[in-house]
C-alpha atoms as a PDB file:
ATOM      1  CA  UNK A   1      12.765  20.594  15.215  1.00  0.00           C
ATOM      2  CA  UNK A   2      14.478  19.501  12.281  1.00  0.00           C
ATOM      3  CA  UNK A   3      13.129  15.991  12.044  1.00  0.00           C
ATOM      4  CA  UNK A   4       9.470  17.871  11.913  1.00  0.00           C
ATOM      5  CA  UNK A   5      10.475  19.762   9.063  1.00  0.00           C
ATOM      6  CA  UNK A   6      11.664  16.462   7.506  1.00  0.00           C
ATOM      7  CA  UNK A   7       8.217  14.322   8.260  1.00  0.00           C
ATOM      8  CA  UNK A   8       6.185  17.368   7.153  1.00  0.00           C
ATOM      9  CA  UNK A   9       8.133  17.329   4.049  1.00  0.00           C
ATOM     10  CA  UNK A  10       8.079  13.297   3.470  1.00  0.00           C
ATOM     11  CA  UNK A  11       4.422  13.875   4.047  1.00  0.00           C
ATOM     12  CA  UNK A  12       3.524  16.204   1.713  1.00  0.00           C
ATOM     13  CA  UNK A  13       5.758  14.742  -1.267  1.00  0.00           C
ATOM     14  CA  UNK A  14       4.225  11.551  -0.681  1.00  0.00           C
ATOM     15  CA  UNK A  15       0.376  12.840  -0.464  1.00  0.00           C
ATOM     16  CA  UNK A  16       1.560  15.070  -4.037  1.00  0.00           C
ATOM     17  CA  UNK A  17       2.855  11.714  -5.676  1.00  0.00           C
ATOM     18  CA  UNK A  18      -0.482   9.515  -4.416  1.00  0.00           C
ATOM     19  CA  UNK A  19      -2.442  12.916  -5.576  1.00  0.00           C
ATOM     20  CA  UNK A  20      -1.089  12.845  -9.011  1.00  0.00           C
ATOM     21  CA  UNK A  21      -0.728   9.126  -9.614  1.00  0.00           C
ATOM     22  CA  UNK A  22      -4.734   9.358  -8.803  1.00  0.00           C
ATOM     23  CA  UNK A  23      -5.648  11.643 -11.144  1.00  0.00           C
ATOM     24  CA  UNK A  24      -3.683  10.387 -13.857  1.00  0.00           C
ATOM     25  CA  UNK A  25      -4.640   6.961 -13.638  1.00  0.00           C
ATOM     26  CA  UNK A  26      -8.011   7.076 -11.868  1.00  0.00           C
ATOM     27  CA  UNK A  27      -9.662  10.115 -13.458  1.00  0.00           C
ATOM     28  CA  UNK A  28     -11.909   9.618 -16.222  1.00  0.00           C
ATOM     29  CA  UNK A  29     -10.715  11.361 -19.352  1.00  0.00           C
ATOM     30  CA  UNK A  30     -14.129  13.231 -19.479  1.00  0.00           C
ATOM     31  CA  UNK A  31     -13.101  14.974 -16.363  1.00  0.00           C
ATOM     32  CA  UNK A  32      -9.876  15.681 -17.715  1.00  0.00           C
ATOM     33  CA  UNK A  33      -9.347  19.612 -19.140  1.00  0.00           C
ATOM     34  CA  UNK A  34      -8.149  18.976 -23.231  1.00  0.00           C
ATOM     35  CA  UNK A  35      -4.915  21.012 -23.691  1.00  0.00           C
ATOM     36  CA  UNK A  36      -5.573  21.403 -27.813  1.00  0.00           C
ATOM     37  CA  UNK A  37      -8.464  24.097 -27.959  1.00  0.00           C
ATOM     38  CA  UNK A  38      -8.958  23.562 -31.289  1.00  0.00           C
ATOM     39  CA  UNK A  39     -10.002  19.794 -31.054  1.00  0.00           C
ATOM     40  CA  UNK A  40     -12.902  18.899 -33.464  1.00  0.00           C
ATOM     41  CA  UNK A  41     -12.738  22.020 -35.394  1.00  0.00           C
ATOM     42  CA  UNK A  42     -12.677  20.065 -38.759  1.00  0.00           C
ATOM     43  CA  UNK A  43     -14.699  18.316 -38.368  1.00  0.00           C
ATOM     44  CA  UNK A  44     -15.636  14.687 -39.023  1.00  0.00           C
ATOM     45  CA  UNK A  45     -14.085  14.880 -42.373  1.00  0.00           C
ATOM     46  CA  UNK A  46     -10.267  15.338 -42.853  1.00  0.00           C
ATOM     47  CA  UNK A  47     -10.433  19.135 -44.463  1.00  0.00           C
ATOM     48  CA  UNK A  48      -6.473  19.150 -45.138  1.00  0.00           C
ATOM     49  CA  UNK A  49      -6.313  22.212 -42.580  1.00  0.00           C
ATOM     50  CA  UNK A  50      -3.704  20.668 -40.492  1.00  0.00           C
END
Protein backbone atom coordinates (compact mmCIF):
# COMPACT_ATOMS: atom_id res chain seq x y z
CA UNK A 1 0.00 0.00 0.00
CA UNK A 2 2.61 2.33 0.70
CA UNK A 3 4.64 1.97 -2.45
CA UNK A 4 1.13 3.04 -4.32
CA UNK A 5 0.99 6.07 -2.44
CA UNK A 6 4.65 6.66 -3.43
CA UNK A 7 4.16 5.94 -7.47
CA UNK A 8 0.93 7.99 -7.35
CA UNK A 9 2.89 10.69 -5.84
CA UNK A 10 6.16 10.35 -8.25
CA UNK A 11 3.48 10.45 -10.87
CA UNK A 12 1.78 13.35 -10.27
CA UNK A 13 4.98 15.57 -9.37
CA UNK A 14 6.44 14.51 -12.47
CA UNK A 15 3.19 15.14 -14.83
CA UNK A 16 3.08 18.92 -12.62
CA UNK A 17 6.87 19.56 -13.56
CA UNK A 18 6.35 18.33 -17.53
CA UNK A 19 2.90 20.49 -17.15
CA UNK A 20 4.64 23.59 -16.15
CA UNK A 21 7.90 23.28 -18.04
CA UNK A 22 5.23 23.13 -21.14
CA UNK A 23 3.56 26.03 -20.58
CA UNK A 24 6.37 28.08 -19.77
CA UNK A 25 8.44 27.23 -22.54
CA UNK A 26 5.97 26.04 -25.18
CA UNK A 27 3.09 28.49 -24.77
CA UNK A 28 2.94 31.37 -26.92
CA UNK A 29 3.09 34.60 -24.99
CA UNK A 30 -0.27 35.64 -26.66
CA UNK A 31 -1.87 32.88 -24.76
CA UNK A 32 -0.24 33.88 -21.75
CA UNK A 33 -2.62 36.06 -19.05
CA UNK A 34 -0.35 39.69 -18.51
CA UNK A 35 0.02 40.13 -14.71
CA UNK A 36 0.44 44.28 -15.08
CA UNK A 37 -3.26 45.44 -15.85
CA UNK A 38 -2.24 48.60 -16.61
CA UNK A 39 0.05 47.68 -19.66
CA UNK A 40 -0.26 50.22 -22.57
CA UNK A 41 -2.08 52.76 -20.64
CA UNK A 42 0.37 55.55 -21.79
CA UNK A 43 0.48 55.07 -24.45
CA UNK A 44 2.95 55.02 -27.34
CA UNK A 45 4.58 58.07 -26.02
CA UNK A 46 6.51 58.08 -22.67
CA UNK A 47 3.89 60.51 -20.61
CA UNK A 48 6.31 60.60 -17.40
CA UNK A 49 3.33 58.80 -15.44
CA UNK A 50 5.45 56.06 -14.19
Amino acid sequence: MNTLIQDILVYLITFSALAYLAYKFLVPSRFKRSRNKNAGVCGKDDCGCH
